[in-house]
N, C-alpha and C. Protein backbone atom coordinates (compact mmCIF):
# COMPACT_ATOMS: atom_id res chain seq x y z
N UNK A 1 72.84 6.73 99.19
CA UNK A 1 72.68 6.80 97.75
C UNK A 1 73.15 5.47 97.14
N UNK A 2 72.37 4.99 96.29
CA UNK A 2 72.63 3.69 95.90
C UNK A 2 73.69 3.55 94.13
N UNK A 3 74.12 2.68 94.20
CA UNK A 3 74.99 3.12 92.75
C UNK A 3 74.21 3.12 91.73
N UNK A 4 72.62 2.61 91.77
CA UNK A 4 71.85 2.79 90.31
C UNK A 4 71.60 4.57 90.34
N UNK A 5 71.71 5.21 91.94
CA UNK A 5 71.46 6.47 91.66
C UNK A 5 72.53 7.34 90.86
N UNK A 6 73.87 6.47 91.47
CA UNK A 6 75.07 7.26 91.03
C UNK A 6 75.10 7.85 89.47
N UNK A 7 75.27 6.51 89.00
CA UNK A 7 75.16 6.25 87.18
C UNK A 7 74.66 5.40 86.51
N UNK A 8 72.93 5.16 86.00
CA UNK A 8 72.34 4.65 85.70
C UNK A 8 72.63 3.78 84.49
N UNK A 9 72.99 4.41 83.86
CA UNK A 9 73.67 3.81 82.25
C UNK A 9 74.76 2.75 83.04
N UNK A 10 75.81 3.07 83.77
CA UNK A 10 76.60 1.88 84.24
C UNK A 10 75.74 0.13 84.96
N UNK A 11 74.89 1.11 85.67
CA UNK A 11 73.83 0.49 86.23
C UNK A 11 73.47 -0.74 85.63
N UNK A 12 72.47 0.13 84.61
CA UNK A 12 72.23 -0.94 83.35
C UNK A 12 72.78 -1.83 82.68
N UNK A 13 74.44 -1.84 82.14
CA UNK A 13 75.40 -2.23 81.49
C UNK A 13 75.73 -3.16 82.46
N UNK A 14 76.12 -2.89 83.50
CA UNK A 14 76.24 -4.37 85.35
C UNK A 14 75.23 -5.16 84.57
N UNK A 15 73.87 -4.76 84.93
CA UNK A 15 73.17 -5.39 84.85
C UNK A 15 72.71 -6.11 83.52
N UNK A 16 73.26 -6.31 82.76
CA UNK A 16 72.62 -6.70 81.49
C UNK A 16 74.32 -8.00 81.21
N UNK A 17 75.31 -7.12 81.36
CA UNK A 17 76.40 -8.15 81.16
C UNK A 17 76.29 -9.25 82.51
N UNK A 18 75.63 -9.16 83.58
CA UNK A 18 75.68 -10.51 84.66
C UNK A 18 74.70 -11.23 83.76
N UNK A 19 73.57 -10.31 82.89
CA UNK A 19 72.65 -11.55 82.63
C UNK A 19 72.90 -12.35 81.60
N UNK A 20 74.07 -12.13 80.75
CA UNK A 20 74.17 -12.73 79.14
C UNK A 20 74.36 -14.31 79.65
N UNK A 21 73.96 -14.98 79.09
CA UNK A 21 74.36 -16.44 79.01
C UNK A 21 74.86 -16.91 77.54
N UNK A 22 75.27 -18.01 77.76
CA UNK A 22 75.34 -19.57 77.01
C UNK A 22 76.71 -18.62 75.88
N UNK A 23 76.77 -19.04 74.72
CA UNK A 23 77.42 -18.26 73.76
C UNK A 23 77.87 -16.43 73.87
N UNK A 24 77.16 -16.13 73.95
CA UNK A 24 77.10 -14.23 74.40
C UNK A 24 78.05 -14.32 75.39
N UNK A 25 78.09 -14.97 76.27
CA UNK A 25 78.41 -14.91 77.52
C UNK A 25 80.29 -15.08 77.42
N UNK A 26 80.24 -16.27 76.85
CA UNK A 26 81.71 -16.28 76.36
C UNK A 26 82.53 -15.83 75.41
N UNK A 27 81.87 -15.26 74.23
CA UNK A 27 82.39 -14.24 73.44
C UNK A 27 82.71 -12.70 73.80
N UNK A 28 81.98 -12.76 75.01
CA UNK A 28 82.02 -11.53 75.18
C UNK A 28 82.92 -11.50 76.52
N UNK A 29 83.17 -12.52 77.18
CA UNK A 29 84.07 -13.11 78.08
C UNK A 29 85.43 -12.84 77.11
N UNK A 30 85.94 -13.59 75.82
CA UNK A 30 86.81 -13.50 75.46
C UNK A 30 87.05 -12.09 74.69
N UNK A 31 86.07 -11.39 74.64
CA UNK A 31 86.65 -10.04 73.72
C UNK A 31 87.04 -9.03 74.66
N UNK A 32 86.79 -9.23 75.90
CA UNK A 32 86.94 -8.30 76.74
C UNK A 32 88.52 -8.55 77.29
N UNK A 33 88.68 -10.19 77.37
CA UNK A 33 90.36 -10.63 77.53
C UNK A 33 91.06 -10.27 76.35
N UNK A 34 90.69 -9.67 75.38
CA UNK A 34 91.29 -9.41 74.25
C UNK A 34 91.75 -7.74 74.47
N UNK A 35 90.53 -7.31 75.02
CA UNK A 35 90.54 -5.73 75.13
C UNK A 35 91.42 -5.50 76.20
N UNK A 36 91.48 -6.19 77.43
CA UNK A 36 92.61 -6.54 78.16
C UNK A 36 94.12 -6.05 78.09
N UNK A 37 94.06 -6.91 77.15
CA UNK A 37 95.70 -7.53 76.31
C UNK A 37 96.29 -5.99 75.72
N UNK A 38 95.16 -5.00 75.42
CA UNK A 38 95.91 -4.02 75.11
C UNK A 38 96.65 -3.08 75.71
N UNK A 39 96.13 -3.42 77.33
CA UNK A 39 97.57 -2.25 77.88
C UNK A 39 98.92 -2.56 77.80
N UNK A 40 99.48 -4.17 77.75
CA UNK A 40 100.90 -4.41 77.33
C UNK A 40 101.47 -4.04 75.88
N UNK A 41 102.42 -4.50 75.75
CA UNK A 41 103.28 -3.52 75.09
C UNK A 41 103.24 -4.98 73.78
N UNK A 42 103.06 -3.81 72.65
CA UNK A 42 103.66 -2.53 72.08
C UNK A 42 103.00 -1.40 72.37
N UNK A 43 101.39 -1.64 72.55
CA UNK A 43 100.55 -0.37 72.54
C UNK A 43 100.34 0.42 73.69
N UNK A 44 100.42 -0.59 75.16
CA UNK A 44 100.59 0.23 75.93
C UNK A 44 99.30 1.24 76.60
N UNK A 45 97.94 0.58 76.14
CA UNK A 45 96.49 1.48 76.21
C UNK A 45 96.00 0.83 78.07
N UNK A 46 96.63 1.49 78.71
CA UNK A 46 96.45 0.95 79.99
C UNK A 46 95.01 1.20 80.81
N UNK A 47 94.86 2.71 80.03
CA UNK A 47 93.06 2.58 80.39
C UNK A 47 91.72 1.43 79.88
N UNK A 48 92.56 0.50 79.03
CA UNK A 48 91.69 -0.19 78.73
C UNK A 48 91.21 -1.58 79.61
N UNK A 49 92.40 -1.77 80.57
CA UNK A 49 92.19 -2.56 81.56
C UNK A 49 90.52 -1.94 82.55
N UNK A 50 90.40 -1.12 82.69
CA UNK A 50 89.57 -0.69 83.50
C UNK A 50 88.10 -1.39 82.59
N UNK A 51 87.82 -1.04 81.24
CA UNK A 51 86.49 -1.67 81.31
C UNK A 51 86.42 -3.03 81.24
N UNK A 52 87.37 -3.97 81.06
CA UNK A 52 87.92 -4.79 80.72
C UNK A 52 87.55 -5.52 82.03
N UNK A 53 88.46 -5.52 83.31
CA UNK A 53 88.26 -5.99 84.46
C UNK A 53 86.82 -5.50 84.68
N UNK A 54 86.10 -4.79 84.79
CA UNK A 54 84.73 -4.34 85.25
C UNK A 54 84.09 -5.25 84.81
N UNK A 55 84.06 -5.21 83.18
CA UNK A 55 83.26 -5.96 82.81
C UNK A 55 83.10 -7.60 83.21
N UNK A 56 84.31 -7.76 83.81
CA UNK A 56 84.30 -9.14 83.99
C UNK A 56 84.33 -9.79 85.42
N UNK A 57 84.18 -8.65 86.44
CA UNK A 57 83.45 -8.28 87.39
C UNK A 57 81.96 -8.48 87.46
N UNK A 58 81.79 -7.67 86.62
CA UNK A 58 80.33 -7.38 86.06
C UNK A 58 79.52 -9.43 85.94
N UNK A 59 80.15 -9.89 84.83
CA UNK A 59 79.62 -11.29 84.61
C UNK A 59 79.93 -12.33 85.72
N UNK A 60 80.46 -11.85 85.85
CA UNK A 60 80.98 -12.79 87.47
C UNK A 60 80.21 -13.08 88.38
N UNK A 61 79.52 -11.34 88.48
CA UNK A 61 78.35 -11.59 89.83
C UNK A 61 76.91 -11.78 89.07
N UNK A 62 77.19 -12.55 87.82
CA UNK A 62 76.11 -12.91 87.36
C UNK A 62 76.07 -14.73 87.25
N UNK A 63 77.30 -14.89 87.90
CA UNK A 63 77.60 -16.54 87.68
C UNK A 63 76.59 -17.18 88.82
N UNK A 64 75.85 -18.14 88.05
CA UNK A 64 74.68 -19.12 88.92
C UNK A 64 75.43 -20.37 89.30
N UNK A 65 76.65 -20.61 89.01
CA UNK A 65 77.55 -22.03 89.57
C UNK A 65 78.69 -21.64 88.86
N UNK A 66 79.73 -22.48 89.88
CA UNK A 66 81.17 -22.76 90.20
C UNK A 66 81.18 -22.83 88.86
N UNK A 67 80.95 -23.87 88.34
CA UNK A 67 81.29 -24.14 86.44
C UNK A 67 81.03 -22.70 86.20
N UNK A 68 80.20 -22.46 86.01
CA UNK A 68 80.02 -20.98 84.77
C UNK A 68 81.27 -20.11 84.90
N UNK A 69 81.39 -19.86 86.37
CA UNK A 69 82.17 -18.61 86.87
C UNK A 69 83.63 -19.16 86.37
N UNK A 70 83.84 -20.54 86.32
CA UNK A 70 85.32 -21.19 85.70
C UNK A 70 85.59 -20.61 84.18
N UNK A 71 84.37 -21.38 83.62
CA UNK A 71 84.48 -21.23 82.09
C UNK A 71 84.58 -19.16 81.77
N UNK A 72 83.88 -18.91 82.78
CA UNK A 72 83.47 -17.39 82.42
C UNK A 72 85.27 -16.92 82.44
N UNK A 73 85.81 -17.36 83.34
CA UNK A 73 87.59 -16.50 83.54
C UNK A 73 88.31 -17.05 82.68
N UNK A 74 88.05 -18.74 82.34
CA UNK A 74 88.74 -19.50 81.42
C UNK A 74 88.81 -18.29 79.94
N UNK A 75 87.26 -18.23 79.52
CA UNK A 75 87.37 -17.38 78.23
C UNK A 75 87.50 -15.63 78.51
N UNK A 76 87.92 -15.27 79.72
CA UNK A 76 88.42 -13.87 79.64
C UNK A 76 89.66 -14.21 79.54
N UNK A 77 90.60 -15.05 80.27
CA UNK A 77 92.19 -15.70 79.92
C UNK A 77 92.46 -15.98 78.81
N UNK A 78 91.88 -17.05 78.38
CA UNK A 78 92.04 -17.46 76.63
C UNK A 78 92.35 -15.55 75.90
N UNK A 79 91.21 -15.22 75.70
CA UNK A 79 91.32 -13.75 75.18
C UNK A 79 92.26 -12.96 75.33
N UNK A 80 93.05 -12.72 76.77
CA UNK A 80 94.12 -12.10 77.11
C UNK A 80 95.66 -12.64 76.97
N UNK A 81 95.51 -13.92 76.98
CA UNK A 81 96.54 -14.61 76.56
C UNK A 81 96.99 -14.71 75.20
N UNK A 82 95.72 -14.69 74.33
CA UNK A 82 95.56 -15.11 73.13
C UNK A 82 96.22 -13.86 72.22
N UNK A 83 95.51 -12.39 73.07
CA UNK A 83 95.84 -11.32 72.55
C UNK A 83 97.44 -10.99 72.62
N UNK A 84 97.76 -11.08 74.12
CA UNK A 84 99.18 -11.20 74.05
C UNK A 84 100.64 -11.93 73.67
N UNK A 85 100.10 -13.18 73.65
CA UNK A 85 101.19 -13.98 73.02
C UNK A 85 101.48 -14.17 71.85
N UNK A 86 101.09 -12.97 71.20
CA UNK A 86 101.38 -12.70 69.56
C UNK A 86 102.69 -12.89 69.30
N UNK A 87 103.74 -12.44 69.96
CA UNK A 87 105.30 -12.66 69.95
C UNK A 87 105.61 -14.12 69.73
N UNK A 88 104.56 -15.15 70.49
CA UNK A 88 105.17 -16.74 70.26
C UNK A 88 104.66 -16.86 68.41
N UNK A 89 103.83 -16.26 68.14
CA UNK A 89 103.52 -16.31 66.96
C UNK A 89 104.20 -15.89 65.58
N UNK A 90 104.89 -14.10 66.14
CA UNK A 90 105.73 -14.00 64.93
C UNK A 90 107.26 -15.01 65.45
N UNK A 91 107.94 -15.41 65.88
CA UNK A 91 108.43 -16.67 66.31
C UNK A 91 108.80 -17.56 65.19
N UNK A 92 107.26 -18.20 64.85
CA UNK A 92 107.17 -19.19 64.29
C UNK A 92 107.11 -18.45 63.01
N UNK A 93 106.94 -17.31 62.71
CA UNK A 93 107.33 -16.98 60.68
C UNK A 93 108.45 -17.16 60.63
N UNK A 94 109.24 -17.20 61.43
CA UNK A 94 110.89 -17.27 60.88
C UNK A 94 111.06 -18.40 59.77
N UNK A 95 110.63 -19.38 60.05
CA UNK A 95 110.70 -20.18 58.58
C UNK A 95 109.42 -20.69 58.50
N UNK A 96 108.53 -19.92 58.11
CA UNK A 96 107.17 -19.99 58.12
C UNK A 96 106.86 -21.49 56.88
N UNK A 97 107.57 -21.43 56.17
CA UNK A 97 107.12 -22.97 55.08
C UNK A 97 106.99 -24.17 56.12
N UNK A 98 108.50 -24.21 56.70
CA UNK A 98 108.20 -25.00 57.46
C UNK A 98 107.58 -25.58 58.73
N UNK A 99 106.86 -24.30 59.86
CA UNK A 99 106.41 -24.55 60.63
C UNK A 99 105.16 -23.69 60.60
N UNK A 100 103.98 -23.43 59.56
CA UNK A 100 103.13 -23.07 59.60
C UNK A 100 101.75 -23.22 60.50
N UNK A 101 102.02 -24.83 60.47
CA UNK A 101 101.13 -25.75 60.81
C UNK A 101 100.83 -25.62 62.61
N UNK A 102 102.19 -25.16 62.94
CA UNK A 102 102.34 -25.64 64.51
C UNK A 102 102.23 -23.85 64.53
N UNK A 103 101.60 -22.83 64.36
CA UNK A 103 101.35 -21.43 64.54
C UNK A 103 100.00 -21.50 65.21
N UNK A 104 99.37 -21.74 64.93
CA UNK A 104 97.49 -22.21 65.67
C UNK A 104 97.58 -22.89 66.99
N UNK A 105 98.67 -24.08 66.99
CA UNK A 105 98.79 -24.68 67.96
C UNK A 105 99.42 -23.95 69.26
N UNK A 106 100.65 -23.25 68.85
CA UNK A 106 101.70 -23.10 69.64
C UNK A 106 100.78 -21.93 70.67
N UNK A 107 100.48 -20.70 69.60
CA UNK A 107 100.06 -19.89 70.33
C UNK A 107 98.74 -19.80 71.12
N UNK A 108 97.78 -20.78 70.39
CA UNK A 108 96.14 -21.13 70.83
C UNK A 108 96.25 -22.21 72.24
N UNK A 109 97.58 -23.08 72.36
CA UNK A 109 98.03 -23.84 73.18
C UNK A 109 98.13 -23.46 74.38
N UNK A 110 99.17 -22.38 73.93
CA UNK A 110 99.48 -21.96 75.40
C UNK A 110 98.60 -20.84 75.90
N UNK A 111 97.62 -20.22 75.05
CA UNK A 111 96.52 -19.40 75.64
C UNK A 111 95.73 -19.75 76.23
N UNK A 112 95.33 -21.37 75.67
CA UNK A 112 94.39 -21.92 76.59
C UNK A 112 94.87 -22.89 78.01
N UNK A 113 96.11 -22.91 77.79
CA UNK A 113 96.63 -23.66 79.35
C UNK A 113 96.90 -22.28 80.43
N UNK A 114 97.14 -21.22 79.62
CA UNK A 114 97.56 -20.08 80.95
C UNK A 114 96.58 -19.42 81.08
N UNK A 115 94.75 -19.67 80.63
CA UNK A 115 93.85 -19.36 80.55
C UNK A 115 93.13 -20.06 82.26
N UNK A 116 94.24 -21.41 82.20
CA UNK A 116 93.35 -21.81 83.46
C UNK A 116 93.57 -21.17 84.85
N UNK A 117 94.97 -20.38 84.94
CA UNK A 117 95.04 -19.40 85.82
C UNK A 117 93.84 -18.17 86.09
N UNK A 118 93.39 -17.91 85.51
CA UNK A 118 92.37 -16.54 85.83
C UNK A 118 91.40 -17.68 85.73
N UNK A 119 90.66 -18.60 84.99
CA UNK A 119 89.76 -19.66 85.77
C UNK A 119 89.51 -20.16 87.12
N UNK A 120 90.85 -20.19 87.59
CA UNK A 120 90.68 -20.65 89.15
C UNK A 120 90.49 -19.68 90.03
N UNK A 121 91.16 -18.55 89.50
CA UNK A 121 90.60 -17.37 90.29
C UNK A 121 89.27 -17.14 90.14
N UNK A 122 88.26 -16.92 89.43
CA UNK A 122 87.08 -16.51 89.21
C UNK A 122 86.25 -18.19 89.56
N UNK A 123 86.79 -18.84 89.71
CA UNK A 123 86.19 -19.64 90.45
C UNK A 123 86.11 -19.75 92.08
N UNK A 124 87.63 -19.59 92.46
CA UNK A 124 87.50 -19.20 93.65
C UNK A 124 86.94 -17.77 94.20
N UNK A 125 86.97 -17.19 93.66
CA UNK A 125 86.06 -15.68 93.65
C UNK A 125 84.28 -15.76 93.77
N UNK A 126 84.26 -16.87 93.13
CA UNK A 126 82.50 -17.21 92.89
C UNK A 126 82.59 -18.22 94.57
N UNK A 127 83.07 -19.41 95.11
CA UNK A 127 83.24 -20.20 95.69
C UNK A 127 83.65 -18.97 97.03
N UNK A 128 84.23 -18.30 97.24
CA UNK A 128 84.30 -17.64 98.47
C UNK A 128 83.45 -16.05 98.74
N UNK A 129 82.48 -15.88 97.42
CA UNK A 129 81.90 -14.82 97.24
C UNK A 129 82.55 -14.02 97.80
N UNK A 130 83.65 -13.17 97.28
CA UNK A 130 84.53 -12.33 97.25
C UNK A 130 84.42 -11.10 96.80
């Protein structure tokens, strides 16, 4: 029995998220690292990891080169990082007059440098077809 027999609708959904490209591809890369971010705490929604990783499973085995499959984990990281490091963010209200400026940076900063961790994985994931 093949898995399009299992559950067709999932089927479909595989198949339609490997095919998104260009823009689609990374928004939807990063909303899913966003959707991610919600099983840690405060909220704690741990079932949400499940469509979350699938989905990004899902685009993965839709990656046609090493680059894509990078950028593709880069913007599921960004998203999950981005979502979670809200704490470096309230941080910086403590004297919000004065360090407003460095709030975009601090937290968009370090989302996108600890973004390159799950990049290298989904690159090496694409690179050792895993």
């Amino acid at each position: 029995m093949t898995q399009a027999a299992v559950c067709p609708r999932l089927a479909r959904l595989a198949t339609r998220m490997a095919a998104l490209a260009g823009w689609r591809r990374f928004w939807c890369a990063v909303g899913l690292g966003l959707l991610s971010s919600l099983a840690f705490a405060p909220l704690w929604v741990v079932p949400a990891l499940l469509p979350a990783f699938m989905g990004l499973v899902w685009m993965a085995a839709g990656a046609t080169r090493g680059r894509s499959a990078f950028w593709l984990g880069w913007a599921f990281g960004f998203g999950h990082f981005l979502g979670g490091f809200y704490w470096v963010g309230i941080a910086m209200t403590v004297d919000f007059a004065t360090y407003w400026w460095f709030l975009p940076i601090s937290v968009g900063g370090l989302a996108a440098g600890m973004a390159l961790y799950p990049a290298l994985v989904t690159w090496l994931a694409y690179r050792t077809r895993f």
